[in-house]
Protein backbone atom coordinates (compact mmCIF):
# COMPACT_ATOMS: atom_id res chain seq x y z
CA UNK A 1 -128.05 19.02 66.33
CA UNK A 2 -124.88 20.62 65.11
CA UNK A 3 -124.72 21.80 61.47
CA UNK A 4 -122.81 19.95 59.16
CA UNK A 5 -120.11 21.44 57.22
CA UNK A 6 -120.30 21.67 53.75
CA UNK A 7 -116.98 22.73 52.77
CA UNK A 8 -116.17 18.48 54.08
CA UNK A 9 -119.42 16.70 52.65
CA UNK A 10 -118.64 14.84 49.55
CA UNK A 11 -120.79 15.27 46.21
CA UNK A 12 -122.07 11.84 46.96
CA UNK A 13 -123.60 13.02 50.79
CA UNK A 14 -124.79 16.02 49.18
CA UNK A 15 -126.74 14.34 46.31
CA UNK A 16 -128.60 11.79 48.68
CA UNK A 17 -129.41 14.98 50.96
CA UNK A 18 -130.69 16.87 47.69
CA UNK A 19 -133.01 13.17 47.15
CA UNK A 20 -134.31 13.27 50.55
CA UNK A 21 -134.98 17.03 50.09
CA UNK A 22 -136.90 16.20 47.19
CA UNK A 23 -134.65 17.89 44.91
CA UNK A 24 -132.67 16.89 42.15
CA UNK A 25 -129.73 14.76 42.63
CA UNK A 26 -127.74 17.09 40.41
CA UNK A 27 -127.91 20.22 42.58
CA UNK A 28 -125.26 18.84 44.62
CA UNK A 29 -122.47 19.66 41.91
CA UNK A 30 -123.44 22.87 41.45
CA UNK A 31 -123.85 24.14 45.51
CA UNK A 32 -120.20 22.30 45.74
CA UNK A 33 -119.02 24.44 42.45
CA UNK A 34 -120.15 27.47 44.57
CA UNK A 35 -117.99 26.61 48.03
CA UNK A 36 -114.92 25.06 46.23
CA UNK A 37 -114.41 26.86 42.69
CA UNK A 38 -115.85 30.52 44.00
CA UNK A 39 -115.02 30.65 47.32
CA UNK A 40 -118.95 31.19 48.32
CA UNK A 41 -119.09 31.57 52.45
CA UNK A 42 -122.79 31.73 52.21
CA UNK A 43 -125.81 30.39 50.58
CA UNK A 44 -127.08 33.80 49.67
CA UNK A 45 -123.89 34.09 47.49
CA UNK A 46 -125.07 31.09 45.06
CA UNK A 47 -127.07 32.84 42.77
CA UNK A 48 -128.07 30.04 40.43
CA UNK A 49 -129.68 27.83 43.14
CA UNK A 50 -132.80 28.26 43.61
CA UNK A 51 -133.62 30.53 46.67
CA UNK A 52 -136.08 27.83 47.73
CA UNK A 53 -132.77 25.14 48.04
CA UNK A 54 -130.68 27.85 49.35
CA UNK A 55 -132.74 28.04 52.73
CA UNK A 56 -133.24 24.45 52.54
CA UNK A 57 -129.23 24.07 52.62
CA UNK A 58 -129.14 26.71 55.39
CA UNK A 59 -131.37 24.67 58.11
CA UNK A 60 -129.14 21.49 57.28
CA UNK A 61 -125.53 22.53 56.42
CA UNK A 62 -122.38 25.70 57.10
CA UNK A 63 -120.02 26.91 55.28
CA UNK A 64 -117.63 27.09 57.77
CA UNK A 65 -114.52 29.83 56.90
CA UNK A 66 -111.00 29.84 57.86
CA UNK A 67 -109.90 33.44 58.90
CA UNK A 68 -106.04 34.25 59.64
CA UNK A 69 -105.63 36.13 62.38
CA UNK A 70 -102.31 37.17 61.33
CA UNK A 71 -100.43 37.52 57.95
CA UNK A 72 -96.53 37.95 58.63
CA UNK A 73 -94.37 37.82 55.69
CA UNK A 74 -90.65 37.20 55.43
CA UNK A 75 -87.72 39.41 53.67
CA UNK A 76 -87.99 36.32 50.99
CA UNK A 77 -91.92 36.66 50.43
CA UNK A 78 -92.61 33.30 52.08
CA UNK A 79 -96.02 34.46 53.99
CA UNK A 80 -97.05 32.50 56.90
CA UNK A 81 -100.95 32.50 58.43
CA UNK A 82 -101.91 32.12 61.74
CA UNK A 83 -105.57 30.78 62.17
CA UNK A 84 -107.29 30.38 65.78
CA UNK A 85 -109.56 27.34 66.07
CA UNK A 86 -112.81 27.02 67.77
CA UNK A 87 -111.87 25.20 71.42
CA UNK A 88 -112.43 21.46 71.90
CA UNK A 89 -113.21 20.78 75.33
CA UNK A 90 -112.54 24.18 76.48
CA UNK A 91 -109.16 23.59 75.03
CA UNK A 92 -108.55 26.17 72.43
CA UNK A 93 -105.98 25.57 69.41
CA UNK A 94 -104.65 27.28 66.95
CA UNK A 95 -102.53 26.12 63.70
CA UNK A 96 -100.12 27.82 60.95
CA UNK A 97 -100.14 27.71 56.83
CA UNK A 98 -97.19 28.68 54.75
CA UNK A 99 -97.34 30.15 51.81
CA UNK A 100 -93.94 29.46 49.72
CA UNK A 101 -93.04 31.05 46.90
CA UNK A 102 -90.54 29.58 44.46
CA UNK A 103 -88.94 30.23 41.04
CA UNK A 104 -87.48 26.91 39.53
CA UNK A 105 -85.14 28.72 36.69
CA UNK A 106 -83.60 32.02 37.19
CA UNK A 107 -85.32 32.97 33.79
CA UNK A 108 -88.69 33.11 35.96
CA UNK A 109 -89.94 30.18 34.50
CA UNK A 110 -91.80 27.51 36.20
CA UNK A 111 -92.95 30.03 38.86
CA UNK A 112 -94.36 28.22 41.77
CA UNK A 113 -96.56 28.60 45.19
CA UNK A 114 -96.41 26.06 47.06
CA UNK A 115 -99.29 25.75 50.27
CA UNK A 116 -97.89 24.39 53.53
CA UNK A 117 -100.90 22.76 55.39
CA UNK A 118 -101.19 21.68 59.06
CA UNK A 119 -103.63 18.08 59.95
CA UNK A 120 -103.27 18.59 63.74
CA UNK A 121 -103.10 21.61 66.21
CA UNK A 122 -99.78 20.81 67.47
CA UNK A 123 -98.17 17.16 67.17
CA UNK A 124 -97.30 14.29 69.73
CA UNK A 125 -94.54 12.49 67.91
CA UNK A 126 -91.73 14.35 69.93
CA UNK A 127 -88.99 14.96 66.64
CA UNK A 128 -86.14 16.56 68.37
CA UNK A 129 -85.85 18.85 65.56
CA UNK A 130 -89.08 20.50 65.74
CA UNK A 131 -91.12 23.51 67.42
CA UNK A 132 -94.43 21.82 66.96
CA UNK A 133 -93.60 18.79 69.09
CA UNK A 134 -92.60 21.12 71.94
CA UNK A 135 -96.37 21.85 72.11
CA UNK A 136 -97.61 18.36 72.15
CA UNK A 137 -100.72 17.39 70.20
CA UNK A 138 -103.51 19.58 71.46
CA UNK A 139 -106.45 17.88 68.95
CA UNK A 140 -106.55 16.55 65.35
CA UNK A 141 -108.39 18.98 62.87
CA UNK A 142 -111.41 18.18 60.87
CA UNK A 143 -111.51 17.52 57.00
CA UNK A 144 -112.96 20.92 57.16
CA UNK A 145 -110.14 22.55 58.63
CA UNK A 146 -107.82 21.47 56.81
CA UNK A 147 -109.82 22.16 53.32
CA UNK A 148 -110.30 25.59 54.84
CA UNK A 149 -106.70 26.44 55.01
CA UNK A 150 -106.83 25.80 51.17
CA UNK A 151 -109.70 27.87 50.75
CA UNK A 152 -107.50 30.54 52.74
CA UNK A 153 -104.47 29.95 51.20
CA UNK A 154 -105.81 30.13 47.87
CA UNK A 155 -107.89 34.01 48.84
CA UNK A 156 -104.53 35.15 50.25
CA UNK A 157 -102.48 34.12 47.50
CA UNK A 158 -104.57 36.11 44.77
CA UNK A 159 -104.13 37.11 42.04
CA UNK A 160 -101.00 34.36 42.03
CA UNK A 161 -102.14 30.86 41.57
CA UNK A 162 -101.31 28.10 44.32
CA UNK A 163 -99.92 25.15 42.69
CA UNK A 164 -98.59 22.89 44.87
CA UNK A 165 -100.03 21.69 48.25
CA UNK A 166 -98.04 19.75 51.29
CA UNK A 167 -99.17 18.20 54.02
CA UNK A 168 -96.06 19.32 55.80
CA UNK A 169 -97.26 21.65 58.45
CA UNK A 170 -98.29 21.28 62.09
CA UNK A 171 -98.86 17.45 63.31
CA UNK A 172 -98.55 14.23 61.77
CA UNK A 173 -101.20 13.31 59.09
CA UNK A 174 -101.33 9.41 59.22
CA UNK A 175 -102.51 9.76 62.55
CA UNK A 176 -105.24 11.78 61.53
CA UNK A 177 -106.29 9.25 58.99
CA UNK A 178 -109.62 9.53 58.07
CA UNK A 179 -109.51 13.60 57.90
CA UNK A 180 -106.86 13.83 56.07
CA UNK A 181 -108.13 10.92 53.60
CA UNK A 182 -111.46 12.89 53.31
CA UNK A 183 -110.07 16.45 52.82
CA UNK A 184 -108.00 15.30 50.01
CA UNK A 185 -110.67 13.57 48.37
CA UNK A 186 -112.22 17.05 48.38
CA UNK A 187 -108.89 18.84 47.46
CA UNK A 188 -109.01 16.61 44.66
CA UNK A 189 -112.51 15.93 43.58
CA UNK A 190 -113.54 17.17 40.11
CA UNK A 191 -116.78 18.52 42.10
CA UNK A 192 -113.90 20.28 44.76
CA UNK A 193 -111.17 21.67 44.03
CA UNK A 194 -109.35 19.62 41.03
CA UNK A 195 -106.55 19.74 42.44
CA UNK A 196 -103.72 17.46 40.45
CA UNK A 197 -102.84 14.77 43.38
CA UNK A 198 -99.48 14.75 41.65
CA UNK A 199 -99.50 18.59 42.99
CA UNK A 200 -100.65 17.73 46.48
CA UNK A 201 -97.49 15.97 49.05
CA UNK A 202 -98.73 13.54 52.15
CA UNK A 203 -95.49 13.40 54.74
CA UNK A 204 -95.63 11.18 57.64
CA UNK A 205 -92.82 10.47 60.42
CA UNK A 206 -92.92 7.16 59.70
CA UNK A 207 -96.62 5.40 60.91
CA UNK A 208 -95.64 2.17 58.65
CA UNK A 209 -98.71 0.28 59.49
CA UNK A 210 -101.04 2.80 57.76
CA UNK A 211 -98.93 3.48 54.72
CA UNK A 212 -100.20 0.66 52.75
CA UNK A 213 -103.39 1.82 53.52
CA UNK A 214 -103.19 5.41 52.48
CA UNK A 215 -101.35 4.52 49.31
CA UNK A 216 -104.58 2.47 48.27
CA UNK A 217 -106.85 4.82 49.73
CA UNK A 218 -105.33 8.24 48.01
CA UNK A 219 -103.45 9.01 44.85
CA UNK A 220 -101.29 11.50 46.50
CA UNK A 221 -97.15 11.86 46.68
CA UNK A 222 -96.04 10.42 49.70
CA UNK A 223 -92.93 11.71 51.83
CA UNK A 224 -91.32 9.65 54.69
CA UNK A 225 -89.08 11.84 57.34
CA UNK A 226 -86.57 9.31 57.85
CA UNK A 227 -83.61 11.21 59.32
CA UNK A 228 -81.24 8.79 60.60
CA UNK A 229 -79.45 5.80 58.94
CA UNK A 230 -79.64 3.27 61.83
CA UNK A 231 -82.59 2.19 64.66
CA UNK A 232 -80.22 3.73 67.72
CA UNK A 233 -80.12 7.07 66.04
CA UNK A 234 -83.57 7.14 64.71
CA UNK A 235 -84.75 6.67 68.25
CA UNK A 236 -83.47 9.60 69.64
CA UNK A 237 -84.41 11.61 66.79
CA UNK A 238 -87.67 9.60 66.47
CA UNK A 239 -89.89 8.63 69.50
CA UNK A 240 -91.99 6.74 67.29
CA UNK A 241 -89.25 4.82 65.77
CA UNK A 242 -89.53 2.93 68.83
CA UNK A 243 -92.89 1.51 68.32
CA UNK A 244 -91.98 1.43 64.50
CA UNK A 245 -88.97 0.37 64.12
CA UNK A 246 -86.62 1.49 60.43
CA UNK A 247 -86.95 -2.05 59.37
CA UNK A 248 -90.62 -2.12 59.36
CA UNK A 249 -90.92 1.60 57.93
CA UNK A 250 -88.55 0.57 55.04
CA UNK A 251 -90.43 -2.69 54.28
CA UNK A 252 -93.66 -0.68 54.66
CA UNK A 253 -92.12 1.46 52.13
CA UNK A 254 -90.90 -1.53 49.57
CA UNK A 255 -94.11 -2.53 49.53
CA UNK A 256 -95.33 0.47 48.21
CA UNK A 257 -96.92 -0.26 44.33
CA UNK A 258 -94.78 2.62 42.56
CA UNK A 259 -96.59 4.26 38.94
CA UNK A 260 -93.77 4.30 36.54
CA UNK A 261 -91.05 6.87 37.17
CA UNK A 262 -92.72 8.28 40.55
CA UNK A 263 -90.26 7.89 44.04
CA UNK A 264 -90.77 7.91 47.31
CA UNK A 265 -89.54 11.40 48.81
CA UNK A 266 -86.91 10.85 52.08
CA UNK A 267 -86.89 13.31 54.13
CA UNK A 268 -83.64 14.04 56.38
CA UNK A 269 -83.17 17.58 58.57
CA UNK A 270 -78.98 17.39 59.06
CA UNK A 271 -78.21 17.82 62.60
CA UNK A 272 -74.59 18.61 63.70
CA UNK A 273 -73.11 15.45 65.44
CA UNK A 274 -76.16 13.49 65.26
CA UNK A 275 -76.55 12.18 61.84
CA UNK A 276 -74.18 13.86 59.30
CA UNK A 277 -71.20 12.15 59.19
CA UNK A 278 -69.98 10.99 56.00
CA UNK A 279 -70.57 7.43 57.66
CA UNK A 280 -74.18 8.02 58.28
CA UNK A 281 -74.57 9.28 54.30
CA UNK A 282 -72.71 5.94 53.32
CA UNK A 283 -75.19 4.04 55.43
CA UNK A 284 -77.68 6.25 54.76
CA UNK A 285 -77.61 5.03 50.58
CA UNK A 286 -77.72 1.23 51.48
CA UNK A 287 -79.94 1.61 53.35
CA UNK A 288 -82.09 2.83 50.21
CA UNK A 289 -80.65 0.46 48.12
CA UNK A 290 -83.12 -1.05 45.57
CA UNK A 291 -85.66 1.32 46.29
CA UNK A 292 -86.92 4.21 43.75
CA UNK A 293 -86.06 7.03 46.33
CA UNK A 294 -85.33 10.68 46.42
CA UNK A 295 -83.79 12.35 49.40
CA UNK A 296 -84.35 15.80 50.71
CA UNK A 297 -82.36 16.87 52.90
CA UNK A 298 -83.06 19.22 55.07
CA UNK A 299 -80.83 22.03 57.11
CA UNK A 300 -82.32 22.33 60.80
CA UNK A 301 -83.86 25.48 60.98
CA UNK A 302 -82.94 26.76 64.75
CA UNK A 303 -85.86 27.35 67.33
CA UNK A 304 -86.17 28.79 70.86
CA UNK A 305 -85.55 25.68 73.22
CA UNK A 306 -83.96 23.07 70.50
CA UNK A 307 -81.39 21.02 72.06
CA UNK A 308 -80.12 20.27 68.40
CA UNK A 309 -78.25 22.07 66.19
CA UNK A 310 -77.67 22.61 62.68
CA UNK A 311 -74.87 21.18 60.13
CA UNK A 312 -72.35 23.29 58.61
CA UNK A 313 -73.04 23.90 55.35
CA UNK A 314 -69.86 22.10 54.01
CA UNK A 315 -70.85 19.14 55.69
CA UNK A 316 -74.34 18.85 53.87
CA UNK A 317 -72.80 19.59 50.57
CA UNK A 318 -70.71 16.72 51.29
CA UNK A 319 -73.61 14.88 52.66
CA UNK A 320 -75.78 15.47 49.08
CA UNK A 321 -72.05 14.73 47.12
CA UNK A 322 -71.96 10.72 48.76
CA UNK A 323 -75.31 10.04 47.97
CA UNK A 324 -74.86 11.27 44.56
CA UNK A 325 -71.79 8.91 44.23
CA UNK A 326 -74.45 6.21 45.56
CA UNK A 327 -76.67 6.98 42.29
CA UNK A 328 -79.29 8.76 44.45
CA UNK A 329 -81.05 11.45 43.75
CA UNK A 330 -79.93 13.90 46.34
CA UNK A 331 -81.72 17.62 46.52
CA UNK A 332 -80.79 20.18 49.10
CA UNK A 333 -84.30 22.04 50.59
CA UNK A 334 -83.20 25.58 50.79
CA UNK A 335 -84.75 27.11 53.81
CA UNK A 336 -87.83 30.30 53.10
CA UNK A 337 -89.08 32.45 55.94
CA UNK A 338 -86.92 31.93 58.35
CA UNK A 339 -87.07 35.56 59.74
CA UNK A 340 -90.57 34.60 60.60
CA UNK A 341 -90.44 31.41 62.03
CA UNK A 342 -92.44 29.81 58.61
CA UNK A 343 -89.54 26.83 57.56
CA UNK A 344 -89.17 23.69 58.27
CA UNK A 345 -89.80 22.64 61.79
CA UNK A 346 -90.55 26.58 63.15
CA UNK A 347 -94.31 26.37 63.29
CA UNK A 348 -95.08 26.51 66.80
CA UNK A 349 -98.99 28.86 66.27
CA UNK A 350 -96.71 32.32 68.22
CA UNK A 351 -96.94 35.63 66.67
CA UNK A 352 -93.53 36.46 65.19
CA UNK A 353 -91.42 38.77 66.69
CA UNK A 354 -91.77 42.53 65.49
């Protein structure tokens, strides 16, 4: 029988293993303080447990570690890492973190790193707009995995802090529910890694069926990558949107039980004759009309094969300027690591070009 991971095991599996071990429930907390809080990638490492638990953990559970294979870092000091995955029915996989650095005031205040975190080895939604989709979905990833690009992320990143984390990377989380649900409970646990949900960011293409869901089940933000104003144009952007139509999405979204002064994040990638015309930003703010929303829009980042391509900038400033008029709140996501392949809709798991 395969070992199970411990870096995915909640503090509640853990204590009923330490009970049938005949040890004390309590042990569990402190062998998850060692893998989450101190990085430990073996038992020999926790030097407060008793040796005679530590080989007892060993015959029953892993620690499996993350490694990046590569490190590439971009002329604005965004770093991307490239991890290989073991193969799933001798299909082998491989995924990409970002690591974004950001400074909020141009006093250096309110310095940020933000974690970009993949759910699946590639993606089957099909966005036009993205490198990912080109590879299809190859497999989901455990809770594991993706708790283990934290654990990397956050190694990596030292001595700076990571502060945010997005579920914005490879593949499309809802559809990869229960990992996902599990390795935030971890990310967030006080017994994992405490991380604020208000710091962590879910994004989905649109799955509206298991929205409600996830909003009960998680205490995360939650981002929606809407992209077009009308059903026609969301298809052709969208796949999906043809199975869930923009009515049901935005109704799935109403729905949504709001805590005071939090929105719902809209995501929208501006793609030259496709859905930037001052028309589509007029339709774009009724269509949001009534709901506590932020939009994010998004310039296409180019990629080898797109068949899109990207707005002039005048046009998104004019874009963001109509939806401001609309009383929206309207932010433009400038694009990081670029030169590397690392923004928005790059990630396509390829070594960068030297």
């Amino acid at each position: 029988m395969p070992l199970q991971d411990l870096t995915e095991a909640s503090v509640a599996e853990l204590e009923a293993w330490c009970v049938s071990a005949g040890e004390p429930a309590w042990r569990a907390g402190q062998v998850l303080a060692w893998v989450h809080r101190r990085g430990a990638r073996g038992f020999d490492e926790m030097t407060n447990v008793l040796r005679a638990l530590r080989a007892k953990l060993a015959e029953a559970f892993c620690i499996e570690t993350l490694e990046p294979a590569l490190v590439a870092e971009a002329s604005d000091g965004t770093r991307k890492l490239l991890f290989h995955l073991p193969a799933v029915q001798g299909r082998p996989a491989a995924i990409e973190s970002v690591l974004i650095p950001q400074t909020d005031r141009l006093d250096g205040a309110r310095d940020r790193l933000t974690l970009c975190i993949s759910s699946q080895a590639g993606c089957g939604m099909g966005c036009a707009f993205c490198a990912t989709a080109q590879l299809g979905l190859v497999r989901n990833l455990r809770a594991g995995e993706i708790v283990g690009q934290v654990r990397a992320g956050i190694a990596a990143a030292a001595p700076r802090t990571v502060t945010n984390v997005v579920l914005m990377g490879m593949g499309e989380p809802l559809a990869n529910y229960d990992a996902v649900v599990r390795a935030l409970d971890v990310l967030t646990a006080p017994w994992g890694h405490a991380i604020s949900p208000r710091r962590i960011t879910v994004s989905t293409v649109g799955l509206a069926p298991a929205i409600p869901r996830f909003v009960a089940d998680t205490r995360v933000n939650l981002a929606v990558s809407l992209h077009a104003p009308t059903q026609a144009q969301r298809e052709r952007l969208v796949p999906l949107a043809r199975r869930h139509p923009l009515e049901a999405l935005l109704r799935a979204c109403r729905a949504v039980p709001l805590p005071r002064r939090q929105r719902i994040t809209f995501e929208y990638v501006l793609l030259a004759g496709e859905n930037d015309a001052e028309a589509d930003a007029h339709a774009l703010a009724l269509l949001l009309r009534g709901l506590r929303a932020k939009v994010n829009l998004i310039p296409f980042n180019p990629f080898p094969g797109a068949t899109v391509r990207p707005s002039p900038r005048p046009r998104i400033l004019r874009f963001q300027e109509i939806l401001r008029q609309h009383h929206l709140n309207a932010t433009i996501r400038e694009s990081r690591g670029q030169d590397i392949q690392a923004a928005c809709g790059q990630l396509a798991a390829v070594r960068p070009a030297a």
